[in-house]
Protein backbone atom coordinates (compact mmCIF):
# COMPACT_ATOMS: atom_id res chain seq x y z
CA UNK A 1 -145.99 165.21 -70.30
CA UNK A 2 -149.51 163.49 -70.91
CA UNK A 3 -149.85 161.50 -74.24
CA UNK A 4 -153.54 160.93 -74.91
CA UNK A 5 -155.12 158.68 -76.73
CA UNK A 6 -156.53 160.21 -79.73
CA UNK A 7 -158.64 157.68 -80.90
CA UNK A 8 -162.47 158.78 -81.39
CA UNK A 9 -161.57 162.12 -81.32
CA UNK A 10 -163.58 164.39 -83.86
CA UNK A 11 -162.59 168.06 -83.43
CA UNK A 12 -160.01 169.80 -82.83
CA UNK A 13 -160.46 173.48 -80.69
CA UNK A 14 -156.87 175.01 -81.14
CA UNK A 15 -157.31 178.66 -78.33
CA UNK A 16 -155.11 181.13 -78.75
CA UNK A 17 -152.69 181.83 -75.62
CA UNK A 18 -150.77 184.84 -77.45
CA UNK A 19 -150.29 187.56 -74.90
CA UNK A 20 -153.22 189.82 -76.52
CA UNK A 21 -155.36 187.53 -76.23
CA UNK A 22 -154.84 186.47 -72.57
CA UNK A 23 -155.13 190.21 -72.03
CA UNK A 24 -158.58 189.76 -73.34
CA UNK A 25 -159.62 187.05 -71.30
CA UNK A 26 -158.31 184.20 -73.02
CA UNK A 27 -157.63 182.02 -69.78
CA UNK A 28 -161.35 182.20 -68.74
CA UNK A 29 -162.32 181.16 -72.48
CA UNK A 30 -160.06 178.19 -72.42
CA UNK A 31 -161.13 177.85 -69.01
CA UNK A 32 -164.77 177.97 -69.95
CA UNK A 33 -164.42 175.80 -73.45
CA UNK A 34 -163.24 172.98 -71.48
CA UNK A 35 -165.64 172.88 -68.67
CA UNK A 36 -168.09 172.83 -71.36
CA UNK A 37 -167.02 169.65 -73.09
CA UNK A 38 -166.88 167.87 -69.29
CA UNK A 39 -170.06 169.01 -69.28
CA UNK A 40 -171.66 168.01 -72.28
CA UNK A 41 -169.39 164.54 -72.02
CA UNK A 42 -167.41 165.26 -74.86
CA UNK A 43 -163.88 164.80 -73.59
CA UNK A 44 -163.39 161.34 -75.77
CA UNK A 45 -164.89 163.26 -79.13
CA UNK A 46 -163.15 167.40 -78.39
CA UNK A 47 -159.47 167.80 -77.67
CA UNK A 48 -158.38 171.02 -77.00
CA UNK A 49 -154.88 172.97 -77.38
CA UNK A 50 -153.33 176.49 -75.97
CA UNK A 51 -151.88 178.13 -78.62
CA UNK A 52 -149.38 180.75 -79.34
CA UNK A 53 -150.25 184.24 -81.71
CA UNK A 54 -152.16 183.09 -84.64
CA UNK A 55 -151.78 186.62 -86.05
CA UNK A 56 -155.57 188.27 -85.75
CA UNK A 57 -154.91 189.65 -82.58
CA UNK A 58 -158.04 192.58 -83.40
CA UNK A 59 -160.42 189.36 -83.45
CA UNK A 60 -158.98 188.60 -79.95
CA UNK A 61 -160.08 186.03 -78.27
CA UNK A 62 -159.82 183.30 -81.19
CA UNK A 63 -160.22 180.07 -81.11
CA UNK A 64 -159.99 177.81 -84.70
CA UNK A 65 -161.86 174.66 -84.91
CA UNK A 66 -160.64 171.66 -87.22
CA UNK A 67 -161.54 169.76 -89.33
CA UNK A 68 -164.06 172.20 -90.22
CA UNK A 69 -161.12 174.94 -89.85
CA UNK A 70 -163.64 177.79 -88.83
CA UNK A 71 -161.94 180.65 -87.01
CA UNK A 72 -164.08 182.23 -84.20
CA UNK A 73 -163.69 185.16 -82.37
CA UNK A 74 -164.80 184.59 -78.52
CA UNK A 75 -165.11 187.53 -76.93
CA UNK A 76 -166.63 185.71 -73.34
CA UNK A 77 -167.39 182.93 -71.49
CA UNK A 78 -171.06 182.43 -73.20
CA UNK A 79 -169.53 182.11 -77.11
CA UNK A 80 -166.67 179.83 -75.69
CA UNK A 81 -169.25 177.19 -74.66
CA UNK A 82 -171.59 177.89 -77.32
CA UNK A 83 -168.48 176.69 -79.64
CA UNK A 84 -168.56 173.44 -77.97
CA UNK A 85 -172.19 172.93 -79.16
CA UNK A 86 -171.90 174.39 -82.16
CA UNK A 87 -174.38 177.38 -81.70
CA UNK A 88 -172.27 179.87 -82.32
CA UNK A 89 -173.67 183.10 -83.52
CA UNK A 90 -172.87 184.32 -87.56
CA UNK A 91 -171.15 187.33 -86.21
CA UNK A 92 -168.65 185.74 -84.16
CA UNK A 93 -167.85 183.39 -87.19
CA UNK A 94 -165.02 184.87 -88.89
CA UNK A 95 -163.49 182.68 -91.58
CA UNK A 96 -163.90 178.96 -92.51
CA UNK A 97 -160.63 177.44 -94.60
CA UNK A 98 -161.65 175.13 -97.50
CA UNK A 99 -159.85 173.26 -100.16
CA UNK A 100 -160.12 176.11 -102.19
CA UNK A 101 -159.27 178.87 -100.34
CA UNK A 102 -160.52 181.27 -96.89
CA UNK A 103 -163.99 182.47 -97.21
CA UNK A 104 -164.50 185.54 -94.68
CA UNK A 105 -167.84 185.61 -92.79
CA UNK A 106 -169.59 188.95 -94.48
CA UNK A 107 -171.60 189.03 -91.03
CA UNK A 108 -168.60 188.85 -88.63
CA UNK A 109 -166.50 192.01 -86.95
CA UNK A 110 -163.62 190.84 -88.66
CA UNK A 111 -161.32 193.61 -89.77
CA UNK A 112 -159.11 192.68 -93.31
CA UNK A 113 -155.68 193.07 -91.70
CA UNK A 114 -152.08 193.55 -92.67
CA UNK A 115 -151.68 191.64 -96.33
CA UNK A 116 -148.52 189.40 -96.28
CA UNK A 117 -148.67 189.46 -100.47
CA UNK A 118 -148.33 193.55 -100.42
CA UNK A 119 -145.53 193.18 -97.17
CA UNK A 120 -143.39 190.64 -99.45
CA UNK A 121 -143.29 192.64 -102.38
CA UNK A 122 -142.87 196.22 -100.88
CA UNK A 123 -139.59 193.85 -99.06
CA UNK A 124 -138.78 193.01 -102.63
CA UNK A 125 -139.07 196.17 -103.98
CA UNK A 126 -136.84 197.82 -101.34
CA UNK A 127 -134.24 195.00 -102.06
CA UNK A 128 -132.36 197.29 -104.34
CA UNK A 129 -132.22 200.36 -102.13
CA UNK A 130 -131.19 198.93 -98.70
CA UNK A 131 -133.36 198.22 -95.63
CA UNK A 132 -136.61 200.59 -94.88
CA UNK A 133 -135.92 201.95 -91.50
CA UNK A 134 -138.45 203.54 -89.07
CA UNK A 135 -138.41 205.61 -85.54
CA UNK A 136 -141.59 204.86 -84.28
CA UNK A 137 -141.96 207.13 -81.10
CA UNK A 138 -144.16 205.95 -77.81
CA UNK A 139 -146.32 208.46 -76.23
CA UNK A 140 -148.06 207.50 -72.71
CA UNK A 141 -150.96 209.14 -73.72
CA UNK A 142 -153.54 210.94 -72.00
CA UNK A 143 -157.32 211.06 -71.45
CA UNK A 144 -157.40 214.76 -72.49
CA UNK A 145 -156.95 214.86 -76.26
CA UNK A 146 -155.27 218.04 -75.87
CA UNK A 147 -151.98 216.16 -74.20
CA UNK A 148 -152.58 213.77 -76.88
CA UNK A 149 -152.22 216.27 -79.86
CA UNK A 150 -149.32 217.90 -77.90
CA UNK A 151 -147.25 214.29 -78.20
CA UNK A 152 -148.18 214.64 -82.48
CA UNK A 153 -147.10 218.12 -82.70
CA UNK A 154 -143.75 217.69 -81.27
CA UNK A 155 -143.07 214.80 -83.53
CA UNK A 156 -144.28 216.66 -86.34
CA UNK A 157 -142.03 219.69 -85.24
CA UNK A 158 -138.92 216.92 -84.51
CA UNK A 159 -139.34 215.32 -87.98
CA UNK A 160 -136.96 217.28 -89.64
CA UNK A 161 -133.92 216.42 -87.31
CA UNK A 162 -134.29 212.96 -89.04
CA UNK A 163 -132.98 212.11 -92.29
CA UNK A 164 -135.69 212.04 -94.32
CA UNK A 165 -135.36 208.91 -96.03
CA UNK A 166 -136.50 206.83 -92.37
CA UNK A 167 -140.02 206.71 -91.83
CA UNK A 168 -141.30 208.91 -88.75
CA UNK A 169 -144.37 207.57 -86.81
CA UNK A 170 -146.14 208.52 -83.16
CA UNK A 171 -148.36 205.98 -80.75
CA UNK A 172 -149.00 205.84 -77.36
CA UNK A 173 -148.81 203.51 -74.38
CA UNK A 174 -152.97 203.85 -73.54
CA UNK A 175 -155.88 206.44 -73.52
CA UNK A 176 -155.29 206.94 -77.26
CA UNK A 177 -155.04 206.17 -80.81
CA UNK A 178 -153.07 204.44 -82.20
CA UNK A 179 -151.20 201.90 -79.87
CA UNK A 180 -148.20 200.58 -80.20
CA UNK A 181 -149.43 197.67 -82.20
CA UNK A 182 -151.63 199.50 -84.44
CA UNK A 183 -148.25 201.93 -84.36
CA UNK A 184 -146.10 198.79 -85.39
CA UNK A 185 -148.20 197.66 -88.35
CA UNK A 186 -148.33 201.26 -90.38
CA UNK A 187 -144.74 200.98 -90.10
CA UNK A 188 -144.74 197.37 -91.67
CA UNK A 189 -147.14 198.19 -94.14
CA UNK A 190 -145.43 201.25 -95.01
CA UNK A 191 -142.53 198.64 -95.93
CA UNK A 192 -140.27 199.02 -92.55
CA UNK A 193 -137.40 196.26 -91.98
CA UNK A 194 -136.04 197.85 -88.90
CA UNK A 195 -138.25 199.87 -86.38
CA UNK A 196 -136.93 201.64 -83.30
CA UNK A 197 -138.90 202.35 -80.61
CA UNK A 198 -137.97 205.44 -78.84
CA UNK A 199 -140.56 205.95 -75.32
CA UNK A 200 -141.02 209.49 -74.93
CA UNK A 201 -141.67 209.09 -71.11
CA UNK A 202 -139.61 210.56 -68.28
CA UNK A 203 -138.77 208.22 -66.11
CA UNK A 204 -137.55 204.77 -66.18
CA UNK A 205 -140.33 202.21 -64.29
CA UNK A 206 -142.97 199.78 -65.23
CA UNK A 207 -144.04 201.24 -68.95
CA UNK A 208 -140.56 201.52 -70.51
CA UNK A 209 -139.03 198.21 -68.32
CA UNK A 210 -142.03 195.91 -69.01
CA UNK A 211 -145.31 197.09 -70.85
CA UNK A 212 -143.40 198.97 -74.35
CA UNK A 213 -140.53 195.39 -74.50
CA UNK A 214 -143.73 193.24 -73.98
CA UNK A 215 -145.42 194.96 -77.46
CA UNK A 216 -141.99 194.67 -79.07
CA UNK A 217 -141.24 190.92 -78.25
CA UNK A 218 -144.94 190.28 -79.66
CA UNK A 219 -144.58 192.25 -82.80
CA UNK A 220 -141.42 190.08 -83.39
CA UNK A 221 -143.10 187.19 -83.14
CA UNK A 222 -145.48 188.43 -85.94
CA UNK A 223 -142.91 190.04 -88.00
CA UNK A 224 -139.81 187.99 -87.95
CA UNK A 225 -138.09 190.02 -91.32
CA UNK A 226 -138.57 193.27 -88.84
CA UNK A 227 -135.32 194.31 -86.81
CA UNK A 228 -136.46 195.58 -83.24
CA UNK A 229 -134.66 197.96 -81.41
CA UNK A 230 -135.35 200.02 -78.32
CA UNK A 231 -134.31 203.37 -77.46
CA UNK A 232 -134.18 204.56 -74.11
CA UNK A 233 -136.15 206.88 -71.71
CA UNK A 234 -135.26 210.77 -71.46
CA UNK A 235 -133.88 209.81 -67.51
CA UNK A 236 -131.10 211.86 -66.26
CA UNK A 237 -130.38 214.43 -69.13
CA UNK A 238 -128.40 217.62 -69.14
CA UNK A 239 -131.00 219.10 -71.02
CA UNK A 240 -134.05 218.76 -69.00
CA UNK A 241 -132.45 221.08 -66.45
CA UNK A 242 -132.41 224.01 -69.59
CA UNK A 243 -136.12 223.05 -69.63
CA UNK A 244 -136.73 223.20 -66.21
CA UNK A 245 -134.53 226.40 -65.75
CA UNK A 246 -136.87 227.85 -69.07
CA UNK A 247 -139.90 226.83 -66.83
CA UNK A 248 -139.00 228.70 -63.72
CA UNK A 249 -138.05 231.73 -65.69
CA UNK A 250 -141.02 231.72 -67.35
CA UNK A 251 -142.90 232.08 -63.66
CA UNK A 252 -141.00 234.47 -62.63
CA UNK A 253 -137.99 233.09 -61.12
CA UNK A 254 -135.14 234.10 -62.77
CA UNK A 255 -132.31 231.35 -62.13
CA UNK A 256 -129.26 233.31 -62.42
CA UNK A 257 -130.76 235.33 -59.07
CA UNK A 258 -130.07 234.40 -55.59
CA UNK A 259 -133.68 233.81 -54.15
CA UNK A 260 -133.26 233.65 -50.10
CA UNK A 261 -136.55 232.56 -48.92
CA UNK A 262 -137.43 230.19 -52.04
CA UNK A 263 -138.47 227.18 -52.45
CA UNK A 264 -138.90 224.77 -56.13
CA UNK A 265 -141.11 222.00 -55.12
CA UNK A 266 -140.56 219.13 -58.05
CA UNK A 267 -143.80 217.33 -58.47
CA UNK A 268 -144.00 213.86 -60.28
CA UNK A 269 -146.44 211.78 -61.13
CA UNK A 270 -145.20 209.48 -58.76
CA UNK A 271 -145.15 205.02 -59.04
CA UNK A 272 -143.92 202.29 -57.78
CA UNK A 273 -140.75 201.85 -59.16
CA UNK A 274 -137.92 202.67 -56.55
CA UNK A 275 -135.10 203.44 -59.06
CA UNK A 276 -137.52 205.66 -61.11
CA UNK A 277 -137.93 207.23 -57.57
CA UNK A 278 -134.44 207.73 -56.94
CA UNK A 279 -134.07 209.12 -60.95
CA UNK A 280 -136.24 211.97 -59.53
CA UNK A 281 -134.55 212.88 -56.06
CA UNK A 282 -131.36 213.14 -58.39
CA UNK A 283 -132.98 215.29 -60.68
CA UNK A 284 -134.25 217.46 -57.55
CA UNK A 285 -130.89 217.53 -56.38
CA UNK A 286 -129.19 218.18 -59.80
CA UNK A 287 -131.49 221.10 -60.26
CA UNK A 288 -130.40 222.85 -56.35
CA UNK A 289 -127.34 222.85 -57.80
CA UNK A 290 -128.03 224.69 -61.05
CA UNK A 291 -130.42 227.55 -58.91
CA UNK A 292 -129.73 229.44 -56.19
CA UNK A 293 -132.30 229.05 -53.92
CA UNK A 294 -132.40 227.80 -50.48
CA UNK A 295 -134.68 224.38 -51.03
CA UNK A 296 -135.28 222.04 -53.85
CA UNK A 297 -138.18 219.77 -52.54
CA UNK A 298 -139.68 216.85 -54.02
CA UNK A 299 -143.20 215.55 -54.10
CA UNK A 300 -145.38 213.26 -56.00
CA UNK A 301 -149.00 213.77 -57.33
CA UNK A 302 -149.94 209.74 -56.56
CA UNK A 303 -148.99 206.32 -55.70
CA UNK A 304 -146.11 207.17 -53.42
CA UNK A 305 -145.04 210.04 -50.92
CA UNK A 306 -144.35 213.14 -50.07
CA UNK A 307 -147.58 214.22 -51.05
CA UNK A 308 -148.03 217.65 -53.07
CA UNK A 309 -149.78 218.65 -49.79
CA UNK A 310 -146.86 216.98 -47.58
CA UNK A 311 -143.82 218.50 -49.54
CA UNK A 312 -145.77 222.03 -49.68
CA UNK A 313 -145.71 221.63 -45.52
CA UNK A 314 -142.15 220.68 -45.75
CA UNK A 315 -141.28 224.04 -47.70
CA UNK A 316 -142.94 226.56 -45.11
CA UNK A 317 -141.40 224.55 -42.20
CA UNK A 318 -138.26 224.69 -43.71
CA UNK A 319 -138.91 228.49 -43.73
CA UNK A 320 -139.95 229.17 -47.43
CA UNK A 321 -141.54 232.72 -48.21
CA UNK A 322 -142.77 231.47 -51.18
CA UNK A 323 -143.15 228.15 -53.02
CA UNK A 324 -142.65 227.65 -56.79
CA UNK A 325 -144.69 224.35 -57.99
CA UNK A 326 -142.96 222.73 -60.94
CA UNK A 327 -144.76 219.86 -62.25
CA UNK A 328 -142.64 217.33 -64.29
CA UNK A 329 -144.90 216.18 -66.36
CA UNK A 330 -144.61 215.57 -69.99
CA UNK A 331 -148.15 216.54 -71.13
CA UNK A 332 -151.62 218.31 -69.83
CA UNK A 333 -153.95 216.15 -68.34
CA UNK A 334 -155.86 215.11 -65.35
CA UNK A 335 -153.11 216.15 -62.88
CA UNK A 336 -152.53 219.29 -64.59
CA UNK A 337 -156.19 220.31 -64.06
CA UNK A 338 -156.10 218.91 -60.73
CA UNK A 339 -152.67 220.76 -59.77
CA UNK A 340 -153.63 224.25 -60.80
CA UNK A 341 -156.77 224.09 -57.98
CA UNK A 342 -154.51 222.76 -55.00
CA UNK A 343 -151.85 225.70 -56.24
CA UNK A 344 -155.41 227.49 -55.74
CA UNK A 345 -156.69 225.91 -52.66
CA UNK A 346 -153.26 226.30 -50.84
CA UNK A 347 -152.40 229.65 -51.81
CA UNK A 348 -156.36 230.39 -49.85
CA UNK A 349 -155.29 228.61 -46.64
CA UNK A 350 -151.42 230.05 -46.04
CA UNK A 351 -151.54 233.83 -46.94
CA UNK A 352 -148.74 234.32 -45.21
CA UNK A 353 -146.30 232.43 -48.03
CA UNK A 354 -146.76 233.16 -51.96
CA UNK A 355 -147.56 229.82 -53.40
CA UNK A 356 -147.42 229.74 -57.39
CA UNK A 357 -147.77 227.11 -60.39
CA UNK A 358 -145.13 227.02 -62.71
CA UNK A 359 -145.80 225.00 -66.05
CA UNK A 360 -145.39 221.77 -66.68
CA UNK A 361 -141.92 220.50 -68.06
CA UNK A 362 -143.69 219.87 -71.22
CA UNK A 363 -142.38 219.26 -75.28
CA UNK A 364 -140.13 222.25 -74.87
CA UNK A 365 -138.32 222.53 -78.20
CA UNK A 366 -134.77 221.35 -76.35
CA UNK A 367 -136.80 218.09 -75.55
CA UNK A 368 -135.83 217.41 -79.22
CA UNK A 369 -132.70 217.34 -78.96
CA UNK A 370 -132.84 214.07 -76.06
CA UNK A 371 -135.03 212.47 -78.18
CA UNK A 372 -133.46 212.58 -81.44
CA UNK A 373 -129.94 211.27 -79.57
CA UNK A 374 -132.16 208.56 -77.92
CA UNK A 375 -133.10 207.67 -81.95
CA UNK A 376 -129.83 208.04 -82.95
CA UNK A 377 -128.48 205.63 -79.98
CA UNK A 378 -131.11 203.00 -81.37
CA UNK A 379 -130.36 203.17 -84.93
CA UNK A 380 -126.60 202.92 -83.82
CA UNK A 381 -126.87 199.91 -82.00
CA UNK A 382 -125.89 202.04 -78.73
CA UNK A 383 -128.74 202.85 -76.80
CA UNK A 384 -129.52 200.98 -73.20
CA UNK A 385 -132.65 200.13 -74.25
CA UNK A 386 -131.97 196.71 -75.84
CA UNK A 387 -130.50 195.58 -72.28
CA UNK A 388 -133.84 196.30 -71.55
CA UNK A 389 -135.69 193.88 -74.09
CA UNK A 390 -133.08 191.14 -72.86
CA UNK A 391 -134.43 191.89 -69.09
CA UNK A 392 -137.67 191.77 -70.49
CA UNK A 393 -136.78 188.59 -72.07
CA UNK A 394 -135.78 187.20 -68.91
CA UNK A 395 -138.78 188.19 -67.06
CA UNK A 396 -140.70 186.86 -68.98
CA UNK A 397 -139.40 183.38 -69.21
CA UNK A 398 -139.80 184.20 -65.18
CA UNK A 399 -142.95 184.89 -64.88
CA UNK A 400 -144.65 185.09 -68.08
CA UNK A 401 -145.49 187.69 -70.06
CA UNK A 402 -146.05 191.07 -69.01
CA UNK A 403 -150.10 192.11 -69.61
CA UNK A 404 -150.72 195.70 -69.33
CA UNK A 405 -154.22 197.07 -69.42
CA UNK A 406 -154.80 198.90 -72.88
CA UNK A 407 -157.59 202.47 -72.28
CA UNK A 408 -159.10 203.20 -75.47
């Protein structure tokens, strides 16, 4: 490794590297701070280091200056170099360390954050009576507010399952409030030791493999008196045929019946993820053998095929009379919308087959029954999920750390 010389050297730019920060842009920054100082000729007077978290990840990017020990939040490429030449603007000033004590900028953005001082003594106070446990469940989330408030509800109506004494919170993945970290924190401040993260999400790809381990490894980095553990996805559940069954019945198809000419057409959302892929041709399959009808197809809304349009094809050339959509998806949304006007659109252009839209697989209230065992698997020390954190853990060291795209 190098060993500079530090001689002559009179600041010190310390840039944050912690994952939420690179999300933000924090390569380019460093990128850009350092170009600066070749520029200006500074590279004898301004050394630079990448840092890990330094713990204001809402101020993200930040970058802390010695011996003056200002912290700045950098937010681009233009207040990176302006750091360099010390032009920095007041509001992108957030605190400057003294000998007696950290004086916040009253012009900056930043906000006041978790306080260690109130963390430490709720800790002590909660010495007596054991550890303060808390099920914090994960949500995708949805641009329509509506799935959103559907994700709340369910908790709300699930709350009771769990002992009251453990704390009960709700976040979500993206598209809404409040994410996982935000999700994390309320359950620190509310005095948590142990938090398990239970994904309510379907399938097992990308968001419960990588993006929800990636949060959890970086809240234990922040929070090393927290226990972590992760719970694992609904997947393969005897359950979520009751709900699907419930679904059909309530279009009109009643299970028990032998239906000749019928055909269930299982609609996902649809990734890249080929075991999540496989998950849901075993679900299709699992569900023709619950039914009696002639087909069980499968199709996918995005990313990956059938189409909805391809495995509606399939269906009549397989012979189908009439076609039963089923979406699996957990929430309304986007697709929902969009699903209900092909169901439409379809129906319009083969008359000759009865095309209809069953309802989505939704929070059905057996859906709390999967999810509190997935809880109670976490809490016990049993649950899959924590082989996923150690894959995480390893894929990370592989390739770094997992950056997923936060929608607000």
């Amino acid at each position: 490794m190098t060993t500079w010389d530090l001689q002559g050297m009179q600041r010190h730019l310390l840039i944050c590297n912690g994952s939420t920060c690179m999300e933000a842009g924090a390569e380019e920054v460093t990128l850009a701070v350092r170009d600066e100082i070749a520029k200006q000729q500074l590279d004898a007077k301004i050394h630079t280091s990448r840092t890990r978290c330094n713990g204001r990840c809402k101020d993200k990017c930040v970058v802390i200056s010695y011996p003056d020990a200002t912290w700045y939040n950098v937010p681009d490429t233009t207040i990176a170099r302006k750091i360099v030449t010390e032009d920095v603007p007041p509001e992108n000033v957030l605190f400057t360390l003294s000998p007696s004590g950290l004086s916040r900028n009253t012009d900056s953005k930043a906000i006041k954050g978790i306080s260690k001082e109130k963390v430490a003594k709720r800790q002590r106070a909660l010495g007596e009576n054991g550890v303060k446990k808390a099920v914090l469940f994960v949500g995708h989330g949805s641009r329509l507010e509506q799935g959103n408030e559907e994700v709340r509800e369910f908790v709300e109506r699930s709350k009771h399952l769990i002992d009251p004494a453990i704390l009960v919170e709700t976040c979500f993945l993206e598209f809404a409030s409040p994410n996982i970290e935000d999700g994390i924190e309320l359950c620190v401040e509310k005095g948590a030791e142990e938090i398990h993260v239970i994904p309510i999400i379907l399938l097992h790809a990308g968001h419960s493999k990588l993006h929800i381990p990636a949060e959890i490894e970086h809240a234990s980095e922040h929070f090393p008196h927290v226990t972590f553990t992760y719970g694992q996805t609904i997947g393969i559940h005897d359950e979520i045929f009751e709900i699907l069954k419930a679904r059909l019945q309530e279009a009109g198809l009643d299970p028990a019946q032998k239906h000749e000419d019928t055909a269930v057409l299982l609609i996902a959302r649809g990734g890249s993820d080929p075991a999540a892929n496989g998950d849901f041709y075993k679900i299709s399959r699992l569900l023709w053998e619950q039914l009696d009808v002639k087909w069980v197809e499968s199709a996918f809304m995005g990313v990956t095929t059938p189409s909805v349009e391809e495995g509606i094809e399939r269906c009549m050339k397989l012979g189908a009379k009439r076609i039963v959509m089923l979406p699996y998806f957990l929430f309304t949304g986007i697709l929902m919308e969009r699903m209900k006007k092909m169901c439409v659109e379809y129906q319009q252009l083969n008359t000759d087959v009865s095309i209809e839209l069953a309802d989505y697989f939704g929070y059905h209230p057996r859906l709390q029954n999967v999810l509190i065992e997935r809880a109670k698997q976490a809490m016990s020390g049993t649950s899959t999920g924590m082989q996923d954190l150690e894959n995480y853990r390893a894929y990370a060291k592989e390739h770094g750390p997992a950056h997923h795209h936060h929608h607000h």
